[in-house]
Protein backbone atom coordinates (compact mmCIF):
# COMPACT_ATOMS: atom_id res chain seq x y z
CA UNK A 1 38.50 116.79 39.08
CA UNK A 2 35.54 119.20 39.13
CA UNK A 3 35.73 122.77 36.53
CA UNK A 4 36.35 124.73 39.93
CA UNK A 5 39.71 123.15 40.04
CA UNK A 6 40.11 122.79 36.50
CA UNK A 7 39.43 126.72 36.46
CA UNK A 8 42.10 127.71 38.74
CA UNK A 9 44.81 130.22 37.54
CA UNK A 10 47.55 128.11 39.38
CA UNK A 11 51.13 127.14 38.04
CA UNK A 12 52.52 123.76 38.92
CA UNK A 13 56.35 123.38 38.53
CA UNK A 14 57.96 120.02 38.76
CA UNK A 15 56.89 116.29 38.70
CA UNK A 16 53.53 115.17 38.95
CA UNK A 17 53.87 113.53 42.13
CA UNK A 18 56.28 112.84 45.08
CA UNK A 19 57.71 110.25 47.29
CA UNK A 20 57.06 110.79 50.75
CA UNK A 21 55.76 107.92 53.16
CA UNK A 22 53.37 108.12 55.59
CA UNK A 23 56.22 105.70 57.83
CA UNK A 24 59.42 107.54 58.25
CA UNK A 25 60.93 110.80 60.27
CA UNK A 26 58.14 112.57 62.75
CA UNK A 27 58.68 115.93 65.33
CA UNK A 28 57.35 113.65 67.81
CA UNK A 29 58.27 116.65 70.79
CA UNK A 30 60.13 119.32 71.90
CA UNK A 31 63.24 119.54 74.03
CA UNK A 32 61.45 122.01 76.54
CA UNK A 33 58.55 119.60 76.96
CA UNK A 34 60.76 116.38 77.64
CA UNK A 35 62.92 117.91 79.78
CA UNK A 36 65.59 116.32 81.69
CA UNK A 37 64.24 114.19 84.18
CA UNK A 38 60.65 112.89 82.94
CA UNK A 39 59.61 110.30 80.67
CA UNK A 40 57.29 112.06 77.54
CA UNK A 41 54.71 109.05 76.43
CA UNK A 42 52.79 109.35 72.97
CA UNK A 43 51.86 106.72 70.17
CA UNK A 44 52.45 106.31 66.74
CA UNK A 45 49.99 104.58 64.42
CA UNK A 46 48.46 102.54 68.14
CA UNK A 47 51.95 101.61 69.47
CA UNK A 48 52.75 103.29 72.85
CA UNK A 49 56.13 104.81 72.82
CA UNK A 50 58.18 106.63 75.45
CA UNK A 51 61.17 109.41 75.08
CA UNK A 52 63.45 109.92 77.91
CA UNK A 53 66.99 110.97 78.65
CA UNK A 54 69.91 108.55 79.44
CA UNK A 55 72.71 108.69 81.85
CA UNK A 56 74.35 111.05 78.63
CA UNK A 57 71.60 113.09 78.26
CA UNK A 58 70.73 111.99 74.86
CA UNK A 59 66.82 111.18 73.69
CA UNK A 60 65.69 107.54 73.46
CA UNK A 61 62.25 106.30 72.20
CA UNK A 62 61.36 102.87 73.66
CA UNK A 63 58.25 101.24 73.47
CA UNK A 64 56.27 101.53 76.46
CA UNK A 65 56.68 97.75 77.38
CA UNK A 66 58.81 96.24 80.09
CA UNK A 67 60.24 93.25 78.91
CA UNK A 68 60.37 91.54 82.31
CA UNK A 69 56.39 91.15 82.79
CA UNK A 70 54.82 93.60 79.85
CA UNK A 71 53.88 96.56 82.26
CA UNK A 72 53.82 100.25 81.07
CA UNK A 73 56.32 102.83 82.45
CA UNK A 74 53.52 105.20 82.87
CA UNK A 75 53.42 105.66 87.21
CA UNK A 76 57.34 105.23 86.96
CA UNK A 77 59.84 107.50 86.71
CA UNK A 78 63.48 108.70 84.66
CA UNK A 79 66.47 109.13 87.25
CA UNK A 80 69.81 110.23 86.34
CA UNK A 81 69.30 109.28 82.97
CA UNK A 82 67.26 105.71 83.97
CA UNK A 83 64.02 104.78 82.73
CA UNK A 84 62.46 102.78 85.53
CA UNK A 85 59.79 100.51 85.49
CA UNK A 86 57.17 100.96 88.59
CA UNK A 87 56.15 97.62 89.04
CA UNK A 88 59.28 95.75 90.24
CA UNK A 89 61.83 98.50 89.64
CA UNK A 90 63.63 97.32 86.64
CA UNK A 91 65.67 100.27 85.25
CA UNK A 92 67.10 100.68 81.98
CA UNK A 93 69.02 103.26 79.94
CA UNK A 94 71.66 102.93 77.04
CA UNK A 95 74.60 101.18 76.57
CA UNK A 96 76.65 100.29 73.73
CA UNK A 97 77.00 96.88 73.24
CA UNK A 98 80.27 95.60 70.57
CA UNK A 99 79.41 98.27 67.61
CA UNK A 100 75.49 99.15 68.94
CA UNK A 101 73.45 101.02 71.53
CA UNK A 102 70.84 99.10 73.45
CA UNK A 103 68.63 99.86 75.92
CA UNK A 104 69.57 97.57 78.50
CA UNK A 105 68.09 96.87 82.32
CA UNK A 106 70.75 97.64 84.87
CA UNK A 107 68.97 96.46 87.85
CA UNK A 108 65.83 94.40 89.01
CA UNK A 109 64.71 93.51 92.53
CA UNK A 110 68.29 92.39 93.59
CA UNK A 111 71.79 92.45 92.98
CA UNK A 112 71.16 88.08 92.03
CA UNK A 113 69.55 89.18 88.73
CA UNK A 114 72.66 90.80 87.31
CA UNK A 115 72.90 88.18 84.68
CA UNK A 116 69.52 88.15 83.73
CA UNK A 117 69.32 92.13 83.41
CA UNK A 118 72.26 92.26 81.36
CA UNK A 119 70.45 89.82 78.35
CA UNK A 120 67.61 92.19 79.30
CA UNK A 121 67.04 95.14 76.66
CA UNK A 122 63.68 97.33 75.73
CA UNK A 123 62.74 97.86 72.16
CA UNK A 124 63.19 101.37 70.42
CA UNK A 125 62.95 103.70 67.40
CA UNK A 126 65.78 105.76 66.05
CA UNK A 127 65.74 109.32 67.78
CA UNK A 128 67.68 112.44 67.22
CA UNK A 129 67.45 115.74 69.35
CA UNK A 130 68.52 118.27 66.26
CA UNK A 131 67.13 122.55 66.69
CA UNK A 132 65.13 121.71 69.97
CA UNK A 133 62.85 119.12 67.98
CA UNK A 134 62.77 115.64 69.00
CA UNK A 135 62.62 113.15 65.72
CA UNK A 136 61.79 109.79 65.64
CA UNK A 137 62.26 107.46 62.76
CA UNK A 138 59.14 105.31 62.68
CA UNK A 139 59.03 102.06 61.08
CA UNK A 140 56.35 100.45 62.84
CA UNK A 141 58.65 97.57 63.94
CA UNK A 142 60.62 98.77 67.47
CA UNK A 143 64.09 96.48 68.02
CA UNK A 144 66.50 96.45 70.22
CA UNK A 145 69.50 97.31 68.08
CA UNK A 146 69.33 100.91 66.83
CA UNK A 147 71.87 99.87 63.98
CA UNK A 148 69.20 96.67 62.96
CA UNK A 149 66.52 99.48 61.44
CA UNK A 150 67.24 100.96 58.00
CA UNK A 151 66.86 104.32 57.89
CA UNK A 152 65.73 105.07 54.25
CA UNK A 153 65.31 108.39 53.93
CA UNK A 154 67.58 111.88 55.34
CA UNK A 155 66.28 114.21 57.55
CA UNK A 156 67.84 117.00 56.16
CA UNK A 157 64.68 118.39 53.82
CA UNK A 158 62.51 118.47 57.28
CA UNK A 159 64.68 120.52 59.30
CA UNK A 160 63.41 124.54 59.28
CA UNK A 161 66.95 125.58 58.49
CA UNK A 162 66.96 123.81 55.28
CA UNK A 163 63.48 125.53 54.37
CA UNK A 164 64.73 129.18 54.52
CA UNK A 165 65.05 130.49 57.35
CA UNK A 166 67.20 131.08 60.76
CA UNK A 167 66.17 129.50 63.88
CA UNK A 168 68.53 131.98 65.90
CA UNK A 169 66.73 135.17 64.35
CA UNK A 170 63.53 134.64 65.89
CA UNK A 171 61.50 133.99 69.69
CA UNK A 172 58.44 131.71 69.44
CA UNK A 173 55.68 130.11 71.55
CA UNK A 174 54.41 126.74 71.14
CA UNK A 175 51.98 124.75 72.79
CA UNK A 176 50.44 120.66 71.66
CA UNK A 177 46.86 120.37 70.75
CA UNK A 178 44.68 116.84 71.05
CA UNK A 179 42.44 115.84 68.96
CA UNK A 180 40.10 112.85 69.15
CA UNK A 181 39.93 112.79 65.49
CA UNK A 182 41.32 111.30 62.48
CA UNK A 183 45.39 113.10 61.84
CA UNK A 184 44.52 113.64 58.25
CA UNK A 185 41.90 115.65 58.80
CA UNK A 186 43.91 117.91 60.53
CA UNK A 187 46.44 118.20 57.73
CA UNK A 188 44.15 118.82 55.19
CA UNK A 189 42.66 121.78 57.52
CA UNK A 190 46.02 123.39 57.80
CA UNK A 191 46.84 123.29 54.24
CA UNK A 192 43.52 124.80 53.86
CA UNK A 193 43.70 128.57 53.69
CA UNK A 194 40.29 129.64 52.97
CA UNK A 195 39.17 128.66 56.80
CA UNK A 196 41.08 131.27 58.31
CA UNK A 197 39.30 134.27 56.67
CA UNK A 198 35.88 132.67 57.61
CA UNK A 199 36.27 130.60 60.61
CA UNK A 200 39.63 132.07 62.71
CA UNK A 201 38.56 135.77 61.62
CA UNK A 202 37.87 137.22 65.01
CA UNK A 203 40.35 135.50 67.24
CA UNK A 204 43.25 136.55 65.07
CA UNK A 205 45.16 139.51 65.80
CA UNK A 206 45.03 142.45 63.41
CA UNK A 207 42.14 142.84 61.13
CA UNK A 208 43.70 142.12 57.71
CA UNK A 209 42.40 138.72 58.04
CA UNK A 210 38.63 138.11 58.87
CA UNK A 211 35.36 137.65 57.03
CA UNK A 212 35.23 140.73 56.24
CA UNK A 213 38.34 140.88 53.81
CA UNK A 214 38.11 136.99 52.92
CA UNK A 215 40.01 136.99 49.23
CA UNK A 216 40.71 134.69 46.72
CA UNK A 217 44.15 133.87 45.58
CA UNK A 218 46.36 133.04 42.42
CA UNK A 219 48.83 129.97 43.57
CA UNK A 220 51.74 128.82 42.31
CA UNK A 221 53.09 125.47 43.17
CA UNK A 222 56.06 123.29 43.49
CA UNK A 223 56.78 119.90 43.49
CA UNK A 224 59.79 118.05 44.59
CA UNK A 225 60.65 114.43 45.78
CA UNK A 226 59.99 115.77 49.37
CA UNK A 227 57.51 118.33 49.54
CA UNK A 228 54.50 120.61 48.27
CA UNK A 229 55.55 124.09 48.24
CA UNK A 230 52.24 126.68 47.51
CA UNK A 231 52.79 130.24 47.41
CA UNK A 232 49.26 131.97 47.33
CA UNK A 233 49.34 135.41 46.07
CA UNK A 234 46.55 138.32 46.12
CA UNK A 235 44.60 138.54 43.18
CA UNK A 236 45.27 142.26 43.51
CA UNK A 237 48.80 142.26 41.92
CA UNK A 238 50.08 144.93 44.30
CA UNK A 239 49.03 143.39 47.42
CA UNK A 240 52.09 140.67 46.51
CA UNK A 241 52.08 137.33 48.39
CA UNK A 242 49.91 136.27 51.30
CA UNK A 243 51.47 132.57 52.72
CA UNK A 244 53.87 130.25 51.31
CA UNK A 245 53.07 127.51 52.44
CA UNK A 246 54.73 123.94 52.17
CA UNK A 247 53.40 120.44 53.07
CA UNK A 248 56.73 118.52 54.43
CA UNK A 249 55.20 114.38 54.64
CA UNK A 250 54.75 112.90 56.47
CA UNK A 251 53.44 115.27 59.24
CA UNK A 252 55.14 118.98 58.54
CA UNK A 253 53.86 122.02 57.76
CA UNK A 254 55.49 125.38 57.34
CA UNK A 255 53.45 128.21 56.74
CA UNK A 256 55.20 132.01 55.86
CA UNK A 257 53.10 135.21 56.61
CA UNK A 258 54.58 136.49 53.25
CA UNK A 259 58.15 135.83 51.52
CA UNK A 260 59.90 132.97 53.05
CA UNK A 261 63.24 135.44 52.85
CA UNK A 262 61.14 138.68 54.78
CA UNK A 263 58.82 137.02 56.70
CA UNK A 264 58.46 138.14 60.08
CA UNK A 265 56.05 135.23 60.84
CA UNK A 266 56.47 131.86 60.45
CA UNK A 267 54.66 129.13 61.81
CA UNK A 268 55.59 125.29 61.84
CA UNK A 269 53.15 122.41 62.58
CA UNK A 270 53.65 118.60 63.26
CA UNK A 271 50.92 116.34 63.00
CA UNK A 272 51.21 112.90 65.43
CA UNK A 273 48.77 110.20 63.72
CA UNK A 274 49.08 108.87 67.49
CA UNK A 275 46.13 106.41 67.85
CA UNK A 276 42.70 105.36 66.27
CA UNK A 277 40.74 108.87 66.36
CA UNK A 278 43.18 110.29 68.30
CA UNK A 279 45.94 112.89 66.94
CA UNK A 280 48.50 115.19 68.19
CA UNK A 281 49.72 118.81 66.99
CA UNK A 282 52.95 120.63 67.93
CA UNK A 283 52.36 124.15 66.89
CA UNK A 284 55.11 127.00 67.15
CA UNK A 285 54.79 130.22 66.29
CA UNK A 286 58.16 132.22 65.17
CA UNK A 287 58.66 136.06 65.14
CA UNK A 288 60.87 138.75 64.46
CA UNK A 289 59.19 141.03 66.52
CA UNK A 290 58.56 141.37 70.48
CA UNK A 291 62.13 139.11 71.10
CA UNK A 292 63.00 141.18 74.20
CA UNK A 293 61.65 138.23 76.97
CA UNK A 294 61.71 141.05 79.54
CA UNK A 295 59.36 143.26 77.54
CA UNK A 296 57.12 139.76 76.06
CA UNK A 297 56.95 139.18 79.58
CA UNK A 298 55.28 142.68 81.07
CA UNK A 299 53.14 142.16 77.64
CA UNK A 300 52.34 138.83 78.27
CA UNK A 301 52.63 137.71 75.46
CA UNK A 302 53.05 134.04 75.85
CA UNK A 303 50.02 133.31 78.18
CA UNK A 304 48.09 135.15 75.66
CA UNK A 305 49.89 133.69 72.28
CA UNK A 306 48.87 130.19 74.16
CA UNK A 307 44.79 131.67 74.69
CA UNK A 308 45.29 132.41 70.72
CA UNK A 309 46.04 128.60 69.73
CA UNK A 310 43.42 127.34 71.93
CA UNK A 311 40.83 129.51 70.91
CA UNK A 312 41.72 128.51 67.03
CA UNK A 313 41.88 124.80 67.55
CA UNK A 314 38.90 125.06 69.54
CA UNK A 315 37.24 126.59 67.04
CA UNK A 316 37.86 123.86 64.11
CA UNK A 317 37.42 121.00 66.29
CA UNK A 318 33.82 120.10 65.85
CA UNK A 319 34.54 120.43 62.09
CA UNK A 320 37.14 117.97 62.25
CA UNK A 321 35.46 115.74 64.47
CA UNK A 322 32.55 115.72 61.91
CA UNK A 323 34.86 115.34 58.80
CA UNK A 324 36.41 112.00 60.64
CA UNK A 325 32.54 110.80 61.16
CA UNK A 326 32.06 111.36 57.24
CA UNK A 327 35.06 110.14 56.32
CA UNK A 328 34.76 106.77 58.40
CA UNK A 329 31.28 106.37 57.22
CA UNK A 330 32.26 106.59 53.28
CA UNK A 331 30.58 109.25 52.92
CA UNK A 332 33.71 111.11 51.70
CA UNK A 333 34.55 110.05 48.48
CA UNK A 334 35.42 112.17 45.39
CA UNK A 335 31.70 112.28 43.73
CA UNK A 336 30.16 114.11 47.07
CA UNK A 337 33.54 116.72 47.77
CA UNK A 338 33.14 119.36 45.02
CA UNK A 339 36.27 121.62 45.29
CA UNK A 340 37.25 125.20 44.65
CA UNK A 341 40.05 126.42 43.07
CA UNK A 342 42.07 127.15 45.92
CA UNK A 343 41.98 123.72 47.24
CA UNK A 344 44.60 122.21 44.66
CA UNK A 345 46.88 121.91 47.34
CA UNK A 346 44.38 119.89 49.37
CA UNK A 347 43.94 117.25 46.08
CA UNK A 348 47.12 116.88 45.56
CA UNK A 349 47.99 116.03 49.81
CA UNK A 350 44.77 113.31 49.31
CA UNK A 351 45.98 111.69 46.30
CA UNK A 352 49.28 111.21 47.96
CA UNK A 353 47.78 110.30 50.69
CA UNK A 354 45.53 108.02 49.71
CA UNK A 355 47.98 106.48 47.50
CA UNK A 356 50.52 106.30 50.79
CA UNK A 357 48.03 104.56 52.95
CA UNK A 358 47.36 101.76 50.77
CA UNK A 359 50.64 100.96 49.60
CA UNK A 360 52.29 101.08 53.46
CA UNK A 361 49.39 99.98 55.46
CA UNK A 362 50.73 101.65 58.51
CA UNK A 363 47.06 101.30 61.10
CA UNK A 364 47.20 97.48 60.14
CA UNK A 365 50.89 97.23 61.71
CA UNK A 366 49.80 97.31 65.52
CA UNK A 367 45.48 96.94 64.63
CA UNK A 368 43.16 97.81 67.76
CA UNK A 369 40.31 95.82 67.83
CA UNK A 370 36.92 96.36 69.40
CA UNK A 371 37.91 94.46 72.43
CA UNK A 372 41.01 95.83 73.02
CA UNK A 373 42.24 97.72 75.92
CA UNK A 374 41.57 101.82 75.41
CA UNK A 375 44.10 102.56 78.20
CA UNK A 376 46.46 104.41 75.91
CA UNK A 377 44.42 105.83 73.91
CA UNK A 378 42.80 107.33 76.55
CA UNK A 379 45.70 108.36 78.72
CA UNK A 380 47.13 110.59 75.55
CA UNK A 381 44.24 112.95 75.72
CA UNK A 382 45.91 115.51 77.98
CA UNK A 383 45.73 119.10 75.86
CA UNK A 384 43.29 120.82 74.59
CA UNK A 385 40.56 121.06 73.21
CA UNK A 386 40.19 117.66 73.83
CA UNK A 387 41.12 118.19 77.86
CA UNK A 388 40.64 122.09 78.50
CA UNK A 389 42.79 121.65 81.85
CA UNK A 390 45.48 123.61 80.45
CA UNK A 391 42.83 126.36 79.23
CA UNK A 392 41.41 127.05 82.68
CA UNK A 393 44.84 126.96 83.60
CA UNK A 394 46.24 129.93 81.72
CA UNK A 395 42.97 131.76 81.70
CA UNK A 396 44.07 131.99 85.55
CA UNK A 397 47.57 132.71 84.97
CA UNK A 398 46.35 135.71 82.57
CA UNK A 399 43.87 137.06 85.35
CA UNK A 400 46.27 136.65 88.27
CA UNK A 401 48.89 138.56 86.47
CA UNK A 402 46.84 141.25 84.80
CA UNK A 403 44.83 141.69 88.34
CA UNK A 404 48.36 141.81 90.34
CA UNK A 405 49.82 144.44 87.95
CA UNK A 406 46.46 146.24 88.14
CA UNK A 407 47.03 146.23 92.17
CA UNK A 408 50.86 147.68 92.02
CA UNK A 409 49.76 150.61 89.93
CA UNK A 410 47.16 151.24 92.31
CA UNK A 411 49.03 151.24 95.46
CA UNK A 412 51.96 153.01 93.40
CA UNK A 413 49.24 155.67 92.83
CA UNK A 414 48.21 155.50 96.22
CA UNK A 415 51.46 156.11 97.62
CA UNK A 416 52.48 158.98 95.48
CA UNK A 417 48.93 160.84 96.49
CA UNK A 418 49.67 160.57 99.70
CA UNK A 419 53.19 161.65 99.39
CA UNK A 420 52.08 164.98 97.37
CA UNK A 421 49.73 165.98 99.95
């Protein structure tokens, strides 16, 4: 460890490590974006997966692999609560079989294949639907009894109720992010705070945070079997906190604009290591303010929240995109990083992860080769700022809905001069 760290007026509470795994419970999605009546597909560590509803409305992540002839269920399509295959129509959805739920085909081609559909089931992941999140327990090792995988660790300590605060007190936007980039990377930037004076300065709101005011801080951190917790306070004792921030493994961060107990701001990220250079991030912003939808509608605030997170992730993506080159070259190694102070956070996520990745292995699980197939990984890439569809997209919604309100007060204007005269 270099002086810089050495040198930093930080207070570490707890053990010297923790215990989370890099294979275990991910925010995979949320409720609005599944939806009721369309299949969500994503990867975890190269393996395709697939979320959809069943005939009881409940979430089930299947990999994306027809038993009958291996096809994908991308091109098909989720009917009252059945998954259906598009090549010859096979359609499952869950069933409890003696004291189990499998996924089970109901049909294929013809009513003669009843037998053979009912010893026909898909292979899935443990799911739960709990606050609007969608969880999936990842293993790397899909089967077709839910009740055959061994769930080792709770869910509880991810949930943001059990990290202090109220779901039900505050609105928030979200939006998913793609990166063609290595997921750590991303991590590591958002436990970074730094970055945002310098780098996300001008598209923030406010001006409290640019490089104008850029600040060091004093931290104080936490460590438990589950988590990181960092609190960064101002070095300017009356200025009080700045974030709290804490690293949730294997993929969740929660980051408070202030006390966890008074913050008005609170933003939660999930990080989807989803393929080979090619990550995922569910980002939602919680606030205490603005919560009438009538009045964040007239505002719009939600197109506009959405042009904020693009504009961000936009902005660090060449960095990352260079940081996985350096990485993946070796050129990333502990004698060529020299780190400040505030970065004790960062060392500590690296040494866990590092230490995770080697002892779990999770990339060697389902290994893409050189002359494998890119299909998925190239279907996955479909937000930005990898695919900037969704950018033009609201940058139109914006400047339809600013231009049409700009018409109505116009011809309310125009009406009202012609009714004085």
């Amino acid at each position: 460890m270099n002086q810089a760290l050495q040198k930093n007026e930080a207070l570490t509470k707890g053990p010297s490590s923790f215990q989370g795994s890099l294979l275990g419970w991910y925010a995979v999605c949320t409720s609005k974006t599944l939806g009721n009546d369309n299949p969500y597909f994503f990867s975890l560590y190269n393996e395709p997966l697939v979320l959809y509803r069943d005939r009881a409305s409940r979430v089930q992540c299947v990999k994306d692999f027809c038993p009958h002839r291996g096809a994908s269920f991308r091109g098909g399509e989720c009917t009252s609560g059945e998954l259906i295959c598009p090549y010859h129509g096979a359609r499952f959805t869950s069933i409890k079989h003696n004291e189990s739920r499998r996924n089970t085909c109901l049909h294929i081609v013809d009513s003669e294949y009843k037998n053979y559909s009912s010893h026909t089931h898909l292979t899935q992941y443990p799911c739960l639907e709990i606050g609007d999140y969608i969880y999936v327990y990842y293993t790397g090792i899909a089967k077709e009894s839910i009740n055959s995988t061994t769930i080792e660790s709770s869910i509880d300590h991810l949930l943001p109720e059990t990290n202090g605060f109220d779901l039900s007190e505050y609105a928030y936007e979200e939006a998913l992010l793609d990166f063609k980039c290595d997921w750590s990377r991303i991590v590591e930037n958002h436990l970074d705070i730094l970055h945002i004076f310098w780098m996300h300065g001008k598209s923030l709101p406010g001006n409290d945070v640019g490089r104008h005011s850029i600040s060091k801080f004093n931290q104080q951190i936490e460590i438990n079997r589950n988590s990181i917790k960092t609190k960064y306070f101002h070095k300017e004792e009356h200025k009080g906190e700045f974030i709290t921030q804490i690293f949730i493994p294997p993929g969740r961060i929660l980051m408070y604009r202030g006390e966890p107990g008074k913050a008005r701001y609170i933003q939660i990220l999930d990080h989807l290591p989803m393929a080979n250079n090619r990550s995922r991030v569910i980002v939602r912003h919680y606030r205490k303010f603005f919560r009438n939808k009538l009045l964040s509608s007239v505002l719009l605030f939600s197109p506009l929240q959405r042009k904020t997170f693009f504009n961000i992730f936009s902005e660090d993506y060449l960095v990352l995109q260079t940081q996985t080159f350096n990485l993946q070259m070796g050129y990333l190694v502990n004698r060529k990083v020299k780190l400040l102070g505030e970065d004790k956070t960062v060392k500590l996520y690296w040494d866990w992860y590092t230490n995770a990745l080697e002892q779990e292995s999770p990339w060697s699980i389902h290994k893409l080769t050189s002359d494998i197939n890119t299909i998925h990984k190239n279907l996955l890439m479909v937000y930005p700022p990898e695919n900037l569809r969704l950018v033009k997209k609201n940058n139109i919604l914006i400047f339809s809905k600013v231009s049409s309100r700009l018409i109505g007060i116009f011809v309310i204007a125009l009406v009202l001069s012609l009714l004085l005269r």
